[in-house]
Protein backbone atom coordinates (compact mmCIF):
# COMPACT_ATOMS: atom_id res chain seq x y z
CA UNK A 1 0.00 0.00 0.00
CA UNK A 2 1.71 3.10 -1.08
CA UNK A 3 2.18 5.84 1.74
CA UNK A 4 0.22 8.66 1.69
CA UNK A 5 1.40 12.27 0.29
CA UNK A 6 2.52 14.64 3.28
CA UNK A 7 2.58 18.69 3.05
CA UNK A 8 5.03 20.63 4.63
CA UNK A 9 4.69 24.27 5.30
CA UNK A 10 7.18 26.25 2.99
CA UNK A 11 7.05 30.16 3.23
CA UNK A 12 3.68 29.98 3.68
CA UNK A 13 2.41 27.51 1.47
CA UNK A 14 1.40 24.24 1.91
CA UNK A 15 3.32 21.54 -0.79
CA UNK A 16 2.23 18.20 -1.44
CA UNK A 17 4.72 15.54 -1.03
CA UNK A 18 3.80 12.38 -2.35
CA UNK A 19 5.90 9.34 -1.84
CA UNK A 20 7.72 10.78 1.31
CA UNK A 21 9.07 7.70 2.37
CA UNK A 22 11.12 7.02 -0.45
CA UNK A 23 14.48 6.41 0.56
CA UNK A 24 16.69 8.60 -1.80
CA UNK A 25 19.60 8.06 -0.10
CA UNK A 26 20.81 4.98 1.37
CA UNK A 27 22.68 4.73 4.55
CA UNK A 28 26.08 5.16 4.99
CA UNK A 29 29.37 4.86 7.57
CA UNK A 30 28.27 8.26 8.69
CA UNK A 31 24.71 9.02 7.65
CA UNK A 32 21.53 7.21 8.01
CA UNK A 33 19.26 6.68 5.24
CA UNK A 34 17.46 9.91 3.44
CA UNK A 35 13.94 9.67 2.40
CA UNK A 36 12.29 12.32 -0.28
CA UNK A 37 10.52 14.05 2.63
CA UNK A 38 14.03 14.77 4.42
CA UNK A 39 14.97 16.01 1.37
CA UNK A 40 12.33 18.74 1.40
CA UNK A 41 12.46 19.59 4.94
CA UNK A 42 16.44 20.09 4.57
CA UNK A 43 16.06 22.63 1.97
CA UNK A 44 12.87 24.10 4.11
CA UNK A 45 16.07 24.42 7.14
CA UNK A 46 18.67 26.47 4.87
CA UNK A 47 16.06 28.45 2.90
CA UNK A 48 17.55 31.31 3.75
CA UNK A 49 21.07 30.53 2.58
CA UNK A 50 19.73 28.87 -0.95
CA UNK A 51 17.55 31.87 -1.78
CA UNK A 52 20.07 34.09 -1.09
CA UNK A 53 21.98 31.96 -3.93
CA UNK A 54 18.65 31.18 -6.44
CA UNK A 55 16.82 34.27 -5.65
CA UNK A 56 15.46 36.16 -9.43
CA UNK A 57 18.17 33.17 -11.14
CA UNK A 58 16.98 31.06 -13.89
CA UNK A 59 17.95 27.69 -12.93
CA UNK A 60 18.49 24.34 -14.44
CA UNK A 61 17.46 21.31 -12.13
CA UNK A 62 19.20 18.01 -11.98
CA UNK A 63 16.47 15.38 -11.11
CA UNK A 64 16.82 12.01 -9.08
CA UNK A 65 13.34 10.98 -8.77
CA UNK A 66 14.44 7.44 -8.01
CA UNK A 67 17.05 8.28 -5.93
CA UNK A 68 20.49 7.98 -5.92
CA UNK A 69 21.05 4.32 -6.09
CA UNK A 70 23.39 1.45 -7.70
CA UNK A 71 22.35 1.35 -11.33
CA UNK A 72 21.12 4.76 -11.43
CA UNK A 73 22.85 7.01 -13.65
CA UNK A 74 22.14 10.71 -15.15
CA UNK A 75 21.71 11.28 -18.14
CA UNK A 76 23.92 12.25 -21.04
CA UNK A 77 22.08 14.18 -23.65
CA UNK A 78 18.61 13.74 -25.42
CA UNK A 79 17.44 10.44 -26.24
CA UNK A 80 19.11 9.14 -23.37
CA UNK A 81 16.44 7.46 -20.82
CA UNK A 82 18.54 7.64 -17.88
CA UNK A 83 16.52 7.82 -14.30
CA UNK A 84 18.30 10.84 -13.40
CA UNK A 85 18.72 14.18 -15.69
CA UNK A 86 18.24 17.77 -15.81
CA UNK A 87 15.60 19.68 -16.25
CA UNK A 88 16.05 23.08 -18.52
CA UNK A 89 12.48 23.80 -19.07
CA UNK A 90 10.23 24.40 -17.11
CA UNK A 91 8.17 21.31 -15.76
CA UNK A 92 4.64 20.95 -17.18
CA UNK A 93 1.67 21.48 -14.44
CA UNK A 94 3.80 23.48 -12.05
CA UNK A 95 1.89 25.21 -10.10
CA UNK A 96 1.16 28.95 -10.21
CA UNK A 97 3.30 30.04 -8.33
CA UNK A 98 6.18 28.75 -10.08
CA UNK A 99 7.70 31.40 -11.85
CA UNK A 100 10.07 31.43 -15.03
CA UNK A 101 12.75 33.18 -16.85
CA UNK A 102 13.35 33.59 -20.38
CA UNK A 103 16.75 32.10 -21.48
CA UNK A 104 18.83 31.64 -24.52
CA UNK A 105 21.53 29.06 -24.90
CA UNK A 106 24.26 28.95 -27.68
CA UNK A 107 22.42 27.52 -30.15
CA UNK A 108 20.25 30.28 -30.19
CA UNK A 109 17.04 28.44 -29.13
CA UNK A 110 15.31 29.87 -26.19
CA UNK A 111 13.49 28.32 -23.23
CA UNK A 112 11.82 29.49 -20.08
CA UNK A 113 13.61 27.76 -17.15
CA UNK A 114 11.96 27.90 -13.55
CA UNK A 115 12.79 31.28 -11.80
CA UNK A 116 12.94 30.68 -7.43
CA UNK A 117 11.27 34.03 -6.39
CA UNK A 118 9.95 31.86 -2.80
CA UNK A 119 11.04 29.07 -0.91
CA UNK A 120 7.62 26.97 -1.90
CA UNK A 121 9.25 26.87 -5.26
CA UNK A 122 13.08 25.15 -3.95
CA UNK A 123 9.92 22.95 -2.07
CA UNK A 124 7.90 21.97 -4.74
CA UNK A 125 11.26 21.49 -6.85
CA UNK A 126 12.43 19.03 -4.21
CA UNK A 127 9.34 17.46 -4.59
CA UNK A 128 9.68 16.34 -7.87
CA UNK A 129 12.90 15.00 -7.43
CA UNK A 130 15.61 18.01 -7.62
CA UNK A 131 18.56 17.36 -6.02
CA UNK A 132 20.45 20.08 -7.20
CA UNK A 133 19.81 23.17 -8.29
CA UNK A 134 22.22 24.99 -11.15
CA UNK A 135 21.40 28.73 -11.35
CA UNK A 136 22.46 30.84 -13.72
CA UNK A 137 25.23 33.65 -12.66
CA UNK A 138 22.07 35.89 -14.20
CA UNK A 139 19.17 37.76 -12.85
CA UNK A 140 15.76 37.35 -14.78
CA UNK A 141 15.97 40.87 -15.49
CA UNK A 142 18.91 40.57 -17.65
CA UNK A 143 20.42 37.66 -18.55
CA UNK A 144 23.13 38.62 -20.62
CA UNK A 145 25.20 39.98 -18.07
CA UNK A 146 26.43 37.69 -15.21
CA UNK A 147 26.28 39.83 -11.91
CA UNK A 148 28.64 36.72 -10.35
CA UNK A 149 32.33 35.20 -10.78
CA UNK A 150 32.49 31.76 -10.40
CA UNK A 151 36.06 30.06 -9.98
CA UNK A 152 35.52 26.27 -10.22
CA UNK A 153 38.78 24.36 -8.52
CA UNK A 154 38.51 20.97 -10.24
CA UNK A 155 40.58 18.99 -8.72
CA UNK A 156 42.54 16.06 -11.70
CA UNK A 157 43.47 12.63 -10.86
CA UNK A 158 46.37 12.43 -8.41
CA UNK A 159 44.99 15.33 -6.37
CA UNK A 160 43.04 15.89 -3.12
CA UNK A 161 40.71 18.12 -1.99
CA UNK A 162 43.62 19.42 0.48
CA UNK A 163 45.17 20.30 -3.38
CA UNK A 164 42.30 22.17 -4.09
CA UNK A 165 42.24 24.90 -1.03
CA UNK A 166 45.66 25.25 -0.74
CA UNK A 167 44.82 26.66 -4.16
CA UNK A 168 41.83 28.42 -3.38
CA UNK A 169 43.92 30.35 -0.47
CA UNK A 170 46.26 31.36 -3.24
CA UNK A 171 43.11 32.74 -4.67
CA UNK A 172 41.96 34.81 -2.13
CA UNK A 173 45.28 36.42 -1.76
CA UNK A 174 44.98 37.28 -5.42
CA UNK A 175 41.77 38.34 -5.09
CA UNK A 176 42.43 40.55 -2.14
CA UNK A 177 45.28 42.38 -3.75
CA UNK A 178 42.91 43.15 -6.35
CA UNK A 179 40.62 44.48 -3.89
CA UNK A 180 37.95 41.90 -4.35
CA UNK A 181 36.50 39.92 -1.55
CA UNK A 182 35.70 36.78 -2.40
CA UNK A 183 33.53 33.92 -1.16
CA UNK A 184 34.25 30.17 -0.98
CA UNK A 185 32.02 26.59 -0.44
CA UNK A 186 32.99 23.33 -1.10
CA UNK A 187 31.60 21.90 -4.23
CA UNK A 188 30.48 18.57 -2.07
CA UNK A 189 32.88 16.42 -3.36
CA UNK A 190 36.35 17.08 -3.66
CA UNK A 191 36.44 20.70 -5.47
CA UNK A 192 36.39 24.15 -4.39
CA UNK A 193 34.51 26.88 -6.02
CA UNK A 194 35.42 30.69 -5.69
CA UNK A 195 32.45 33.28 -6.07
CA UNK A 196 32.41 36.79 -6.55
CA UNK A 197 29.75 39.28 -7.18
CA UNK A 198 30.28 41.75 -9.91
CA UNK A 199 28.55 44.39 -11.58
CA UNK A 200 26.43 43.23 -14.44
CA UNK A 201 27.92 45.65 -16.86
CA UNK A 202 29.89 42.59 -19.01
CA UNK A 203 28.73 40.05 -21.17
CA UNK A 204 29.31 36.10 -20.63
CA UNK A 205 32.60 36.40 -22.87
CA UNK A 206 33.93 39.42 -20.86
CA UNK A 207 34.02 37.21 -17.59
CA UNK A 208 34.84 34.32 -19.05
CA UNK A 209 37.85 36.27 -20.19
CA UNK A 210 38.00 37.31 -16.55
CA UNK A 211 38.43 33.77 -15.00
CA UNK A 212 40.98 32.75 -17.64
CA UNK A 213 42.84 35.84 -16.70
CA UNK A 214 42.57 34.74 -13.27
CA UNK A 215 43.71 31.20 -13.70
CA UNK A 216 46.70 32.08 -15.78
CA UNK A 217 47.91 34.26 -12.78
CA UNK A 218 47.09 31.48 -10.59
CA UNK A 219 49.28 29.17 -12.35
CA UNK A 220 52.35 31.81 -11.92
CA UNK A 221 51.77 31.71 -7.99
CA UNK A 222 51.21 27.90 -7.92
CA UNK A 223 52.78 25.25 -9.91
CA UNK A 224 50.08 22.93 -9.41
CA UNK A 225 47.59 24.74 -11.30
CA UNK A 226 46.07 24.31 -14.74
CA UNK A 227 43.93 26.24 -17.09
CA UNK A 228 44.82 22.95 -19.85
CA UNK A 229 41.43 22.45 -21.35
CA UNK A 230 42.57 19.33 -22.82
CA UNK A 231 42.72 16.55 -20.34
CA UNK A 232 45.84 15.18 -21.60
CA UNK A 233 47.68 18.23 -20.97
CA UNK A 234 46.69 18.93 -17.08
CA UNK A 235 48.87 16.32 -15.22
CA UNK A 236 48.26 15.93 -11.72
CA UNK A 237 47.40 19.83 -11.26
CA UNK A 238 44.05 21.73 -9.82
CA UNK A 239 42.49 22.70 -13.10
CA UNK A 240 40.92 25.97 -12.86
CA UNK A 241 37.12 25.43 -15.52
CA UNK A 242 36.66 28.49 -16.89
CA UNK A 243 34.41 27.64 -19.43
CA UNK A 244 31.62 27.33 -15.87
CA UNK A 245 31.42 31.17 -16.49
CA UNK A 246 30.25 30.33 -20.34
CA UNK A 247 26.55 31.12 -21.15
CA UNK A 248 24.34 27.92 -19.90
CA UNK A 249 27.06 26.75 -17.98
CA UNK A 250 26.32 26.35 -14.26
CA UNK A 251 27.66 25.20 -10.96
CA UNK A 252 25.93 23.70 -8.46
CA UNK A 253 24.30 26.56 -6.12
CA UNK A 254 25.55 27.25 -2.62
CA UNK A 255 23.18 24.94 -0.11
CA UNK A 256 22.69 22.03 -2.84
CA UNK A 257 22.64 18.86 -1.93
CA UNK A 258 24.75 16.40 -4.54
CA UNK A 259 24.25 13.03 -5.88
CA UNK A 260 26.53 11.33 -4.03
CA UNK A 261 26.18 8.76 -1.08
CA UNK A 262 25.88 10.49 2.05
CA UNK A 263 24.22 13.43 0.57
CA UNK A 264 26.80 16.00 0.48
CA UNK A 265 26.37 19.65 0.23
CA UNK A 266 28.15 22.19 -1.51
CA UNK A 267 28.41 23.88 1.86
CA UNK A 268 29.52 28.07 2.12
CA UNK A 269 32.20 28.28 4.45
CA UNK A 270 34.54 30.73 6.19
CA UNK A 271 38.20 30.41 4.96
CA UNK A 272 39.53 29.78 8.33
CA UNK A 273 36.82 26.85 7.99
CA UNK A 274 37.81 25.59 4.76
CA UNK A 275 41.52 25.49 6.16
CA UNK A 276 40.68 22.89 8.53
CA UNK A 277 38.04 20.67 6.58
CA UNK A 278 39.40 17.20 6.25
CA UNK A 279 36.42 15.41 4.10
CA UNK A 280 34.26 17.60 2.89
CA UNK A 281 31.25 14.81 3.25
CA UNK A 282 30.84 15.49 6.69
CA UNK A 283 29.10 18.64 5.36
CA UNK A 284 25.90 16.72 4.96
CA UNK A 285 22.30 16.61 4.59
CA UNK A 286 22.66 15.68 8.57
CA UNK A 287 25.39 18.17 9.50
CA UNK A 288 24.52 21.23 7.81
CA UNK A 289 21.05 22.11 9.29
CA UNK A 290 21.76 25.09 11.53
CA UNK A 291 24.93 26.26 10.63
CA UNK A 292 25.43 29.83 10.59
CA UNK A 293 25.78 31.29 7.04
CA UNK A 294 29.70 32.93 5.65
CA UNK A 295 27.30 34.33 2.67
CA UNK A 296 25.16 36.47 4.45
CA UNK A 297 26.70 39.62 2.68
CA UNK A 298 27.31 38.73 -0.34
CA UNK A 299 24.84 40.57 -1.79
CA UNK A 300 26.36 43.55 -0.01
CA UNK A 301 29.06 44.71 -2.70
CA UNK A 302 29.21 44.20 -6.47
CA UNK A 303 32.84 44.36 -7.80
CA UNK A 304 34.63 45.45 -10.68
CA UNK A 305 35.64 42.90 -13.18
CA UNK A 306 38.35 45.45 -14.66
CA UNK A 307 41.12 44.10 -12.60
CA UNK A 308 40.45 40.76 -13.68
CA UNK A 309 40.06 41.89 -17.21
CA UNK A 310 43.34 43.43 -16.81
CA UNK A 311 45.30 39.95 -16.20
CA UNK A 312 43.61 38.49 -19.25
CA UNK A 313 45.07 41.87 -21.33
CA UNK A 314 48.58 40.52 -20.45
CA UNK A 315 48.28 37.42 -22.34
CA UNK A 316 44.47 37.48 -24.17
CA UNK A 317 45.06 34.41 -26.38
CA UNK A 318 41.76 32.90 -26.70
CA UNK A 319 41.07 28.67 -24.94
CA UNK A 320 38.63 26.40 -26.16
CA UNK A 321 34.99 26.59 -25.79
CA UNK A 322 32.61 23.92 -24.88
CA UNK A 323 32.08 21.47 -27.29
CA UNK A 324 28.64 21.91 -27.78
CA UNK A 325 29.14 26.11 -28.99
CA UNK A 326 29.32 26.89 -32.20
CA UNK A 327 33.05 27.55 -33.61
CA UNK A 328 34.20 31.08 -31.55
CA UNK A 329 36.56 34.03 -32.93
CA UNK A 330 40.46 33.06 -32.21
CA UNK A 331 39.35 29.66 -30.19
CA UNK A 332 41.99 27.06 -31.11
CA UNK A 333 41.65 24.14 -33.48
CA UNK A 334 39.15 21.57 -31.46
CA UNK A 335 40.77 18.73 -31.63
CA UNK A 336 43.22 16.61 -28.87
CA UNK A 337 46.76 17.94 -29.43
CA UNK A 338 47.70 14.49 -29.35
CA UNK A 339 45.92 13.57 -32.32
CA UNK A 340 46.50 17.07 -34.12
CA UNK A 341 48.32 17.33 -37.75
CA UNK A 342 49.58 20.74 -37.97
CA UNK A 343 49.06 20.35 -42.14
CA UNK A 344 45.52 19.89 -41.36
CA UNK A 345 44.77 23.45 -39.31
CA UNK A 346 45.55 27.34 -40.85
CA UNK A 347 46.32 29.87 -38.29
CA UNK A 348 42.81 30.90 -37.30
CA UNK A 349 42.60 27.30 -36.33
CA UNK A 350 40.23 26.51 -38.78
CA UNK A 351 40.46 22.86 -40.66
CA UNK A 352 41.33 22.89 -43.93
CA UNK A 353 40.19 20.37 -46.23
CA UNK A 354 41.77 18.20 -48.88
């Protein structure tokens, strides 16, 4: 006999959760076993934190309505019928008051993805099986101009998470010589990601520019840093994605839970805290609840991206774009430089046939 839908009190509104004893995730060394309700009522316990991070964003949701599981995967593009994917358009029969925002991705086509404007939204997502939410670094009133920074710390194979902030707290120094404050959370596995909030006066290329230009400077101060786009070319380094500040590419938002056993969270933290983390998954869907949040002021001061801009003037040779954007102006031939034939590519980096 199937369970019967409960309704949890979010903002205000009352949202139906059917199914709540699903278990989503299974227990652990360190966590007991999650069921769909828990997973609403821990977003209902950091609402504060996660609207501060989806509030006016279009966002992109990644969907586990099964749970995360052995066998379950997430999906790799259309056509695939994986049990887990995301979720760029709005969901048909949302309820009213579910708003949207109009987006465009490189291709050109539009789409209106859901818009958080109230916590019964982040609810209701949850309830349908969103895991984690990937906002854009955009406000529904304009979203051609990023009004964030986002430095994603990826750590490569052969590196730790302790790899990863030792570089982030060569990124704060950066940053703070620059005159830019920046904020830091784990990523809830074993990056780091470094956010900023700028004014929204440049486009998705300028501050793309801007985190290349930041990288590159990174990788004077620390030899194990890479801005390699190629995989083959990073080593064991802390590669520095760049291409997260490319239009429709996001990073999972401050507060998110991740699809990983134990339910990690891509936690905000002090720097002093990040310092002394060990494993970042004991910043759980247990452990977090209640903790005070390092974020409260971001929203306090938008920066300047001109310094930034200014370390991508020393050197602006253009990297590779996603593989899914159309060919860009100066990008570099995209092909493995393993497998390259230099006969085979003219300057611009354009193939030539014959």
């Amino acid at each position: 006999m199937a369970t019967p839908a409960a309704e949890v009190d979010a903002g205000g509104r009352a949202v139906r959760v059917t199914s709540p004893d699903r278990v989503i995730y299974e227990a652990t060394d360190r966590t007991p076993p999650v069921t769909k309700l828990q997973v609403v009522e821990y977003y209902l316990s950091v609402a504060d934190g996660i609207m501060r991070s989806l509030r006016d964003r279009p966002v992109a949701l990644e969907r586990w309505p099964k749970g995360v599981h052995e066998g379950i995967r997430l999906s790799t593009g259309y056509g695939d019928k994986a049990d887990a994917f995301y979720q760029k358009r709005v969901m048909r029969g949302a309820p009213p008051y579910v708003e949207t925002a109009g987006v465009t991705f490189p291709s050109g086509r539009r789409a209106d993805e859901v818009c958080v404007t109230e916590v019964a939204t982040i609810a209701w997502c949850a309830q349908m099986g969103t895991l984690t939410f990937h906002p854009w670094p955009t406000r529904r009133d304009d979203n051609d101009h990023p009004d964030e920074l986002r430095i994603d710390l990826d750590p490569q194979p052969g590196t730790t998470f302790a790899d990863a902030v030792r570089v982030a707290g060569v990124g704060r120094e950066l940053l703070g010589e620059l005159g830019i404050t920046g904020y830091v959370k784990t990523s809830g596995n074993r990056g780091v990601h470094l956010y900023v909030r700028i004014e929204p006066r440049w486009d998705f290329l300028d501050v793309r520019h801007a985190a290349i230009g930041f990288g590159r400077e990174l990788e004077k101060r620390d030899r194990g840093v890479t801005t390699s786009w190629w995989k083959e070319e990073r080593g064991e380094r802390i590669f520095v994605d760049f291409n997260q500040n490319s239009r429709d590419r996001t990073i999972a938002s401050a507060w998110s839970l991740r699809p990983l056993p134990g339910g990690p969270v891509s936690t905000p933290v002090t720097w002093e805290e990040l310092a002394a983390i060990d494993d970042p998954r004991d910043l759980n869907i247990v452990t977090v609840p209640g903790r005070d949040d390092p974020w409260a002021g971001i929203d306090d001061v938008q920066h300047s991206l001109e310094p930034l801009l200014a370390l991508w003037g020393e050197h602006p040779v253009e990297l590779n774009f996603p593989p899914d954007y159309p060919k860009m102006p100066g990008e570099p031939p995209r092909v493995q430089p393993s497998k390259k034939v230099a006969g085979h590519w003219d300057e611009s980096g354009e193939r030539v046939e014959g």
